[in-house]
PDB file of N, CA and C in Angstrom:
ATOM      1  N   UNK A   1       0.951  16.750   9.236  1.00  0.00           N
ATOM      2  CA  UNK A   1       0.958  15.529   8.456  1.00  0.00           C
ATOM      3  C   UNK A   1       2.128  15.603   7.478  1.00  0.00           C
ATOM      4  N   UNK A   2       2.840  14.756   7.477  1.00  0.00           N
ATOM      5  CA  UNK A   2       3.988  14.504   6.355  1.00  0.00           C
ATOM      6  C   UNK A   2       3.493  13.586   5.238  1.00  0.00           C
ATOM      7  N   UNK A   3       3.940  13.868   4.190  1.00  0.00           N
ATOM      8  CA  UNK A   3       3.900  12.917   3.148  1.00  0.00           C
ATOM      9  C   UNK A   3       4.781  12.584   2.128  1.00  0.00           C
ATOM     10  N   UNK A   4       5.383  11.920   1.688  1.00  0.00           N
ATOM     11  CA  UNK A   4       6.277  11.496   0.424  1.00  0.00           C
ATOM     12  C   UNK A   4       6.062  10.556  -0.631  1.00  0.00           C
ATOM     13  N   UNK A   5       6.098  11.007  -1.544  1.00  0.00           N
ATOM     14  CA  UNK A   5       5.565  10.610  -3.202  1.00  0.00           C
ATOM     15  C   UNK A   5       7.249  10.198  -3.678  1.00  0.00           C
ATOM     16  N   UNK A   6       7.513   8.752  -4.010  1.00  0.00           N
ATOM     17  CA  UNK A   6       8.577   8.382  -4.141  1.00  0.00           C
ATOM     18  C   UNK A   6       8.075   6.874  -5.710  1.00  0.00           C
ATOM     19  N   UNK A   7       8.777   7.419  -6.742  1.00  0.00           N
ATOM     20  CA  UNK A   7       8.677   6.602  -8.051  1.00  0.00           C
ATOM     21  C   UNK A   7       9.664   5.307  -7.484  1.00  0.00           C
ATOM     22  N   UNK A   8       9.446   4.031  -8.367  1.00  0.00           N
ATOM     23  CA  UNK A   8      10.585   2.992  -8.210  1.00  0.00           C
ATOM     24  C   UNK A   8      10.599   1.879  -9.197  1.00  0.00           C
ATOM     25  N   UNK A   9      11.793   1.332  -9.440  1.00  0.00           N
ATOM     26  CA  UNK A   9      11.916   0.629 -10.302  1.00  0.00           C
ATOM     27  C   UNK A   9      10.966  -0.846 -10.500  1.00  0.00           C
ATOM     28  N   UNK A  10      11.384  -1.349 -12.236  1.00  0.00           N
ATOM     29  CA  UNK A  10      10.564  -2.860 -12.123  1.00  0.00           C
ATOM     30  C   UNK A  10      10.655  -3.454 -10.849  1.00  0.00           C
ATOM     31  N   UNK A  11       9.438  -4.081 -10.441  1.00  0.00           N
ATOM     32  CA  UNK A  11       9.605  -4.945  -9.962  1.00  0.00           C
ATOM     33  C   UNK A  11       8.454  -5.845  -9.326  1.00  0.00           C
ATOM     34  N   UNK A  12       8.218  -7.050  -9.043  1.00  0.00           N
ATOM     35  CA  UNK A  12       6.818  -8.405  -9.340  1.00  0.00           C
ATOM     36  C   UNK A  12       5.880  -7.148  -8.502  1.00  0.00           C
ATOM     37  N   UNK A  13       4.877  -6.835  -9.361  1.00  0.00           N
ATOM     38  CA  UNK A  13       3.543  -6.640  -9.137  1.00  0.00           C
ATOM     39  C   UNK A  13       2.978  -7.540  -8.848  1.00  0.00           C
ATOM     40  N   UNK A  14       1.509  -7.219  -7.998  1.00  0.00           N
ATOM     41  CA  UNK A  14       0.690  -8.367  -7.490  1.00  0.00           C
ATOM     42  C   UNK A  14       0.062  -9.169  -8.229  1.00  0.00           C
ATOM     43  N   UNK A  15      -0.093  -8.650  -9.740  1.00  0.00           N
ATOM     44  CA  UNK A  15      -0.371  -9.447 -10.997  1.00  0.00           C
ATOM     45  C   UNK A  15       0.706 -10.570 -11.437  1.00  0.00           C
ATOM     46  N   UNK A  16       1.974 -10.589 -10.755  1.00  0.00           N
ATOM     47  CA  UNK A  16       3.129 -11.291 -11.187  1.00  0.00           C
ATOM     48  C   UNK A  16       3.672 -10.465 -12.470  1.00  0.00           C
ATOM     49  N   UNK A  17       3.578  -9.413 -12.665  1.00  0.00           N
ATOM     50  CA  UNK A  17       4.918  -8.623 -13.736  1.00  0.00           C
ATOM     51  C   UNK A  17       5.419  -8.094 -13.447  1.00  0.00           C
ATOM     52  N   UNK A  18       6.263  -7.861 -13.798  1.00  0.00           N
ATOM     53  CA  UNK A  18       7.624  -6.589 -13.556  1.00  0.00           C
ATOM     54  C   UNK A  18       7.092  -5.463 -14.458  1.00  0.00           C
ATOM     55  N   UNK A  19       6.835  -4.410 -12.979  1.00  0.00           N
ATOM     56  CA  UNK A  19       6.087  -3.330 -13.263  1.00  0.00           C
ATOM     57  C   UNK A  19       7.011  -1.932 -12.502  1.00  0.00           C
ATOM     58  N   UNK A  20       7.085  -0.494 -13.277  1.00  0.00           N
ATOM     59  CA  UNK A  20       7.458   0.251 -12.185  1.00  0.00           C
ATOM     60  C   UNK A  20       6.328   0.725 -11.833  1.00  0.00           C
ATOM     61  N   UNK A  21       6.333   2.059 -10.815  1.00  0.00           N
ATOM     62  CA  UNK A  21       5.365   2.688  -9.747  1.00  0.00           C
ATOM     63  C   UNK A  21       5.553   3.492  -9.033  1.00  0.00           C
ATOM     64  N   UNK A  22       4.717   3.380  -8.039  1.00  0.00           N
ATOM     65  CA  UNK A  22       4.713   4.763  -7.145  1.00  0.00           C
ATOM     66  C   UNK A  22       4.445   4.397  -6.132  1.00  0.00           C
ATOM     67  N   UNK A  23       5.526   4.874  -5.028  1.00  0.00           N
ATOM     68  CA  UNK A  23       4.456   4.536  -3.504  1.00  0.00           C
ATOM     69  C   UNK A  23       4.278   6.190  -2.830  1.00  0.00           C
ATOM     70  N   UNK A  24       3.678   6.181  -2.052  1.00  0.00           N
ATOM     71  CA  UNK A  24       2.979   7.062  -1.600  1.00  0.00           C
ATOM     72  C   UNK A  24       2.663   6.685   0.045  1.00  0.00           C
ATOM     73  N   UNK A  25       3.521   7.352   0.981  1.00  0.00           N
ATOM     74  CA  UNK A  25       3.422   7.497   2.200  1.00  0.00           C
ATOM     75  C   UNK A  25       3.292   8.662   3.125  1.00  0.00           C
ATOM     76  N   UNK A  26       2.053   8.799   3.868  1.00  0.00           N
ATOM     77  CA  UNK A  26       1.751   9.766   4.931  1.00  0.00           C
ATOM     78  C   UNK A  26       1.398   8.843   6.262  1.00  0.00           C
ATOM     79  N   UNK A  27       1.872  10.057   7.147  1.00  0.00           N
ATOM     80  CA  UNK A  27       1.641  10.295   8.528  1.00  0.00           C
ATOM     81  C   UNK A  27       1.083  11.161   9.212  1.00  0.00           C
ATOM     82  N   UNK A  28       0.521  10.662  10.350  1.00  0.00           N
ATOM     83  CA  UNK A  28      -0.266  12.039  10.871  1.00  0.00           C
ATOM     84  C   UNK A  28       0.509  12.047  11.993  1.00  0.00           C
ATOM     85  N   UNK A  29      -0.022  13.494  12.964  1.00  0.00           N
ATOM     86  CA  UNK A  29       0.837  13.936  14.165  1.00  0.00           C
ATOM     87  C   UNK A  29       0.624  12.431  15.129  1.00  0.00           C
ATOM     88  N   UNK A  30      -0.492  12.143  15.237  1.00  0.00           N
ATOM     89  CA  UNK A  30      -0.892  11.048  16.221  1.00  0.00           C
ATOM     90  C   UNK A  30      -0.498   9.482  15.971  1.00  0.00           C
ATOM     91  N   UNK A  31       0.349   9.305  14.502  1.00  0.00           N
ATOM     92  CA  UNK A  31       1.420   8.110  14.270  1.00  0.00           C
ATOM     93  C   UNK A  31       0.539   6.977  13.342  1.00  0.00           C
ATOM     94  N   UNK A  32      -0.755   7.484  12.889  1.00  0.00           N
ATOM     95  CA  UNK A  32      -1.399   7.291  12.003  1.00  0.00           C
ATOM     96  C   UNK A  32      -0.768   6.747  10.501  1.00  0.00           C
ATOM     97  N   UNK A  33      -0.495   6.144   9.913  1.00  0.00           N
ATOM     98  CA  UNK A  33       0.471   5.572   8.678  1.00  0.00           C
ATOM     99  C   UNK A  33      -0.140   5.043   7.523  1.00  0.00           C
ATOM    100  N   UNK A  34      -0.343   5.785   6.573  1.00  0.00           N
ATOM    101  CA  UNK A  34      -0.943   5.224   5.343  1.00  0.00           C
ATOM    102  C   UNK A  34       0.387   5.121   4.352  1.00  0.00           C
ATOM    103  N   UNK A  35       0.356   4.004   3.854  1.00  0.00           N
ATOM    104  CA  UNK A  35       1.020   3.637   2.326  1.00  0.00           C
ATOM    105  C   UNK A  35       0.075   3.573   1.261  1.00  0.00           C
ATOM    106  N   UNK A  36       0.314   3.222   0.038  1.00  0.00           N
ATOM    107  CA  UNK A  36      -0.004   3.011  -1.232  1.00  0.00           C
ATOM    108  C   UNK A  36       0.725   3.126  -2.028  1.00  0.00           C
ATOM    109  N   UNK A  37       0.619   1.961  -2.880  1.00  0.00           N
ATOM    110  CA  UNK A  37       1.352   1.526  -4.051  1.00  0.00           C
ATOM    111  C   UNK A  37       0.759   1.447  -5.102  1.00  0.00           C
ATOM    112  N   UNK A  38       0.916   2.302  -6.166  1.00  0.00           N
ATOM    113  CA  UNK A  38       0.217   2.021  -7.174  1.00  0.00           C
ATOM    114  C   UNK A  38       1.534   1.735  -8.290  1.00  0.00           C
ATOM    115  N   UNK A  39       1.191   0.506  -9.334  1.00  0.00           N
ATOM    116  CA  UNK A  39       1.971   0.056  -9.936  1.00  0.00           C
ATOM    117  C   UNK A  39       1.218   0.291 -11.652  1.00  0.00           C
ATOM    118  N   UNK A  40       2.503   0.152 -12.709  1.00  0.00           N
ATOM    119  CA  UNK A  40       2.119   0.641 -13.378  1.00  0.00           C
ATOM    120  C   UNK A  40       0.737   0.409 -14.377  1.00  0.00           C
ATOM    121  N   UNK A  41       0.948  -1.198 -13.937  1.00  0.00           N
ATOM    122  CA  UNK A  41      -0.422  -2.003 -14.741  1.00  0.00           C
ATOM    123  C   UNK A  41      -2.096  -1.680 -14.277  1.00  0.00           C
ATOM    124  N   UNK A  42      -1.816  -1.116 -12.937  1.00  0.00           N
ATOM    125  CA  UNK A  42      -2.983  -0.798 -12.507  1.00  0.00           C
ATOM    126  C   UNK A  42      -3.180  -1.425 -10.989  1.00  0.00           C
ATOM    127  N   UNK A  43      -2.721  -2.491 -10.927  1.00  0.00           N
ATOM    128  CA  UNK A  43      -2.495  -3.050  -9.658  1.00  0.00           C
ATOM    129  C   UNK A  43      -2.355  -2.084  -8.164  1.00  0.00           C
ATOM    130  N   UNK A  44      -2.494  -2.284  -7.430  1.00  0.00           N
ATOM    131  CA  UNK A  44      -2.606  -1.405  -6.203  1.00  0.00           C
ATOM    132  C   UNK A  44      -2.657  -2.529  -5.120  1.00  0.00           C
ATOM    133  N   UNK A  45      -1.844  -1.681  -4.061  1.00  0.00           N
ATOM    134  CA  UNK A  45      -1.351  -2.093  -2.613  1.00  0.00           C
ATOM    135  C   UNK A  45      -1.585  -1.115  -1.576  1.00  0.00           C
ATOM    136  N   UNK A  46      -2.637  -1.690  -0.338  1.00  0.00           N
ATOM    137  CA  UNK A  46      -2.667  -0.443   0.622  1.00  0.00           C
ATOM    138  C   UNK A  46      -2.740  -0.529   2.077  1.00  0.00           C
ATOM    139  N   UNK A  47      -2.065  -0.034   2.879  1.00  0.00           N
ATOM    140  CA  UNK A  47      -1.909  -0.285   4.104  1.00  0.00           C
ATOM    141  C   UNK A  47      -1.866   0.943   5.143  1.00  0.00           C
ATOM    142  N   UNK A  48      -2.640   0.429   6.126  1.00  0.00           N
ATOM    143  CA  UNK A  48      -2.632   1.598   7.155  1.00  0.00           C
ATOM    144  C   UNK A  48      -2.352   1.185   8.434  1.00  0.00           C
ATOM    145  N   UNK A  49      -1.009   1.474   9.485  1.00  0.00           N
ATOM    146  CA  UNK A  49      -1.219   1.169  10.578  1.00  0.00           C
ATOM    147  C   UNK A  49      -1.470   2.157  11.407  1.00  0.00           C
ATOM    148  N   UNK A  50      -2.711   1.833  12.465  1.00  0.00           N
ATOM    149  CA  UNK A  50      -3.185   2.671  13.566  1.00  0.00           C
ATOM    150  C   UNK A  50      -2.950   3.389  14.571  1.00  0.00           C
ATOM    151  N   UNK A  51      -3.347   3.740  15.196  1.00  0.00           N
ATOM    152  CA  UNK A  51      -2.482   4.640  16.669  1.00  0.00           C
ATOM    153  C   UNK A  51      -2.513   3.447  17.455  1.00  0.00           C
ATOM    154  N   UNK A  52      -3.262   2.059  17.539  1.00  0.00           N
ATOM    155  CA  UNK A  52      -3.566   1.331  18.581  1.00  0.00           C
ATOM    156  C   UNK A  52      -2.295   0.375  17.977  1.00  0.00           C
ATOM    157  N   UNK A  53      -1.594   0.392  17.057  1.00  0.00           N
ATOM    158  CA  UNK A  53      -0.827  -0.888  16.482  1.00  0.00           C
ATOM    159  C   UNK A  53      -1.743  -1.558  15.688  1.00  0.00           C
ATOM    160  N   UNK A  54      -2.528  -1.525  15.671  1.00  0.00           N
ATOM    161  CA  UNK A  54      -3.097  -2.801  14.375  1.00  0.00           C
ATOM    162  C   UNK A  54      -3.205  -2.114  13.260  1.00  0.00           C
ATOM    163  N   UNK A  55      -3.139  -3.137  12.085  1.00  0.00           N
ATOM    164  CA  UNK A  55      -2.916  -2.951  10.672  1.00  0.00           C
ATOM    165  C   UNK A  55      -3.756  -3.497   9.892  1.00  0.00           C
ATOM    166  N   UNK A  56      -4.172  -2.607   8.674  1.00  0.00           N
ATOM    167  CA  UNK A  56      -5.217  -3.142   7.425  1.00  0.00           C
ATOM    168  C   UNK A  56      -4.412  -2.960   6.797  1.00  0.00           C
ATOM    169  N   UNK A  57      -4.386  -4.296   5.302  1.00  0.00           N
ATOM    170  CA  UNK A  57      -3.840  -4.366   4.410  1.00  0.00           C
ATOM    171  C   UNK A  57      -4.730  -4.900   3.227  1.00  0.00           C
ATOM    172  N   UNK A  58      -4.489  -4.145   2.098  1.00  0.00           N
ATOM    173  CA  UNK A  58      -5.194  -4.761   0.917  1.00  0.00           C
ATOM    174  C   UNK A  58      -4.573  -4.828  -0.010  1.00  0.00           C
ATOM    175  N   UNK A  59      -4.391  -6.113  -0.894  1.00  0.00           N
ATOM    176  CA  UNK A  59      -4.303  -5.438  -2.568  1.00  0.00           C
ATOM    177  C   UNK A  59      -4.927  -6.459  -3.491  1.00  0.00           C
ATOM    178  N   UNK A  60      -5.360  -5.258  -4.148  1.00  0.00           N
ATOM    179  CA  UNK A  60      -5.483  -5.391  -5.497  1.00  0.00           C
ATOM    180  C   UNK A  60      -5.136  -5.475  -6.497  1.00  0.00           C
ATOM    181  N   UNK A  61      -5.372  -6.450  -7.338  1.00  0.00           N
ATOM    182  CA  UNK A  61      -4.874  -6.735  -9.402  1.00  0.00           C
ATOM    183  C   UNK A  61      -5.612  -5.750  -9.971  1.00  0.00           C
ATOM    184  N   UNK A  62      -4.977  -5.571 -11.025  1.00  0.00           N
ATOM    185  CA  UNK A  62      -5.297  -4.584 -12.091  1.00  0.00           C
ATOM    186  C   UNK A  62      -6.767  -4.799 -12.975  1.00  0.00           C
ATOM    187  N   UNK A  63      -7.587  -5.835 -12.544  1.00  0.00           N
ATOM    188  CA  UNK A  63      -8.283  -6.253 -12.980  1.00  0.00           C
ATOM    189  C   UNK A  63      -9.857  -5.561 -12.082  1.00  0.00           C
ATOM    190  N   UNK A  64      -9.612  -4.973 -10.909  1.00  0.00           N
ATOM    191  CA  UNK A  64      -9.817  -4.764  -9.489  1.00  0.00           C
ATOM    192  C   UNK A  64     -10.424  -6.070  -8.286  1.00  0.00           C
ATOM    193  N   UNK A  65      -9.447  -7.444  -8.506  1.00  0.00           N
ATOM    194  CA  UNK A  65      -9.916  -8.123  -8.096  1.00  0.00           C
ATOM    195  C   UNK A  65      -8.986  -8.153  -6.677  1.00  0.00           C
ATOM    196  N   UNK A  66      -9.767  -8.388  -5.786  1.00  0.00           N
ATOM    197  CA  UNK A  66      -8.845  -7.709  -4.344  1.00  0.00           C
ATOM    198  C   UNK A  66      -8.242  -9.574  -3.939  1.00  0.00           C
ATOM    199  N   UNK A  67      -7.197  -9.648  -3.721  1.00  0.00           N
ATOM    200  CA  UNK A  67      -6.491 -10.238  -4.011  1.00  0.00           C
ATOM    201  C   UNK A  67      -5.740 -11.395  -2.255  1.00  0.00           C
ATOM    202  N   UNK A  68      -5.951  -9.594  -1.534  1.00  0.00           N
ATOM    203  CA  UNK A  68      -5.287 -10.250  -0.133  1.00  0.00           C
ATOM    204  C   UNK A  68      -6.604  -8.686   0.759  1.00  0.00           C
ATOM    205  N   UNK A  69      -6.982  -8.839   1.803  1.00  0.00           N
ATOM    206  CA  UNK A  69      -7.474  -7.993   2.556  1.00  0.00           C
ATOM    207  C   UNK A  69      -6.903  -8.804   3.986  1.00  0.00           C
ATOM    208  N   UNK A  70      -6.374  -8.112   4.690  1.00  0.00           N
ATOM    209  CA  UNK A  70      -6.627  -8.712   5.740  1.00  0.00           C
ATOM    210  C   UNK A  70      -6.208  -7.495   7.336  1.00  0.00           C
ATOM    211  N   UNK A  71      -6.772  -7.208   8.479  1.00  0.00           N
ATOM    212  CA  UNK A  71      -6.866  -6.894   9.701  1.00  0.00           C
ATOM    213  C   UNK A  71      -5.524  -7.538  11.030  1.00  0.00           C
ATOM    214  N   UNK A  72      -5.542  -6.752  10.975  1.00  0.00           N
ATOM    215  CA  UNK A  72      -4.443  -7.341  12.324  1.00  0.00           C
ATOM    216  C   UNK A  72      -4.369  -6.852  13.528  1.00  0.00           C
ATOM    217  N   UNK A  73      -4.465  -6.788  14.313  1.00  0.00           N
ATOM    218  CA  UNK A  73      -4.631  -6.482  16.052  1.00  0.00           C
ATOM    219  C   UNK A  73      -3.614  -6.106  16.798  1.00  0.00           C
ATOM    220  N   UNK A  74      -3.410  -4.701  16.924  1.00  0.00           N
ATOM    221  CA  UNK A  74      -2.310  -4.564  17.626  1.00  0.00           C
ATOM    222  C   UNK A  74      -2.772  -5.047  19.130  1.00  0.00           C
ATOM    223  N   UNK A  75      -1.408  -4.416  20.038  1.00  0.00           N
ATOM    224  CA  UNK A  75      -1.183  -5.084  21.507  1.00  0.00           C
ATOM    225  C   UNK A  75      -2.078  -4.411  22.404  1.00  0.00           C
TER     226      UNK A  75
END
């Protein structure tokens, strides 16, 4: 499994501010893909795509009000 912890500048959080943060990406041997974004207000972004191609995505406001969820179907 690989992973990389990478800081980054302001920029529109899902709250609408200019926020910095952190994303945070791993992989597994089998092509497995998690992100996460955590921003500085508290806000959070998270996504995983599958071995099959399809993708979950969520985020959340800093408030923990989930904001976008949504499933997608690979081929």
């Amino acid at each position: 499994m690989t992973s990389t912890i990478t800081r980054f500048a302001a920029t529109a959080a899902p709250c609408g501010r200019s926020q910095t943060g952190e994303r945070s990406v791993s992989e597994d041997e089998q092509g497995l893909i998690t992100e996460e974004v955590t921003y500085a207000c508290g806000c959070r972004s998270y996504k995983e795509e599958f071995h099959d191609g399809s993708v979950h995505r969520m985020v959340v406001n800093h408030r923990g009000k989930v904001i976008l969820e949504e499933e997608l179907r690979g081929e």
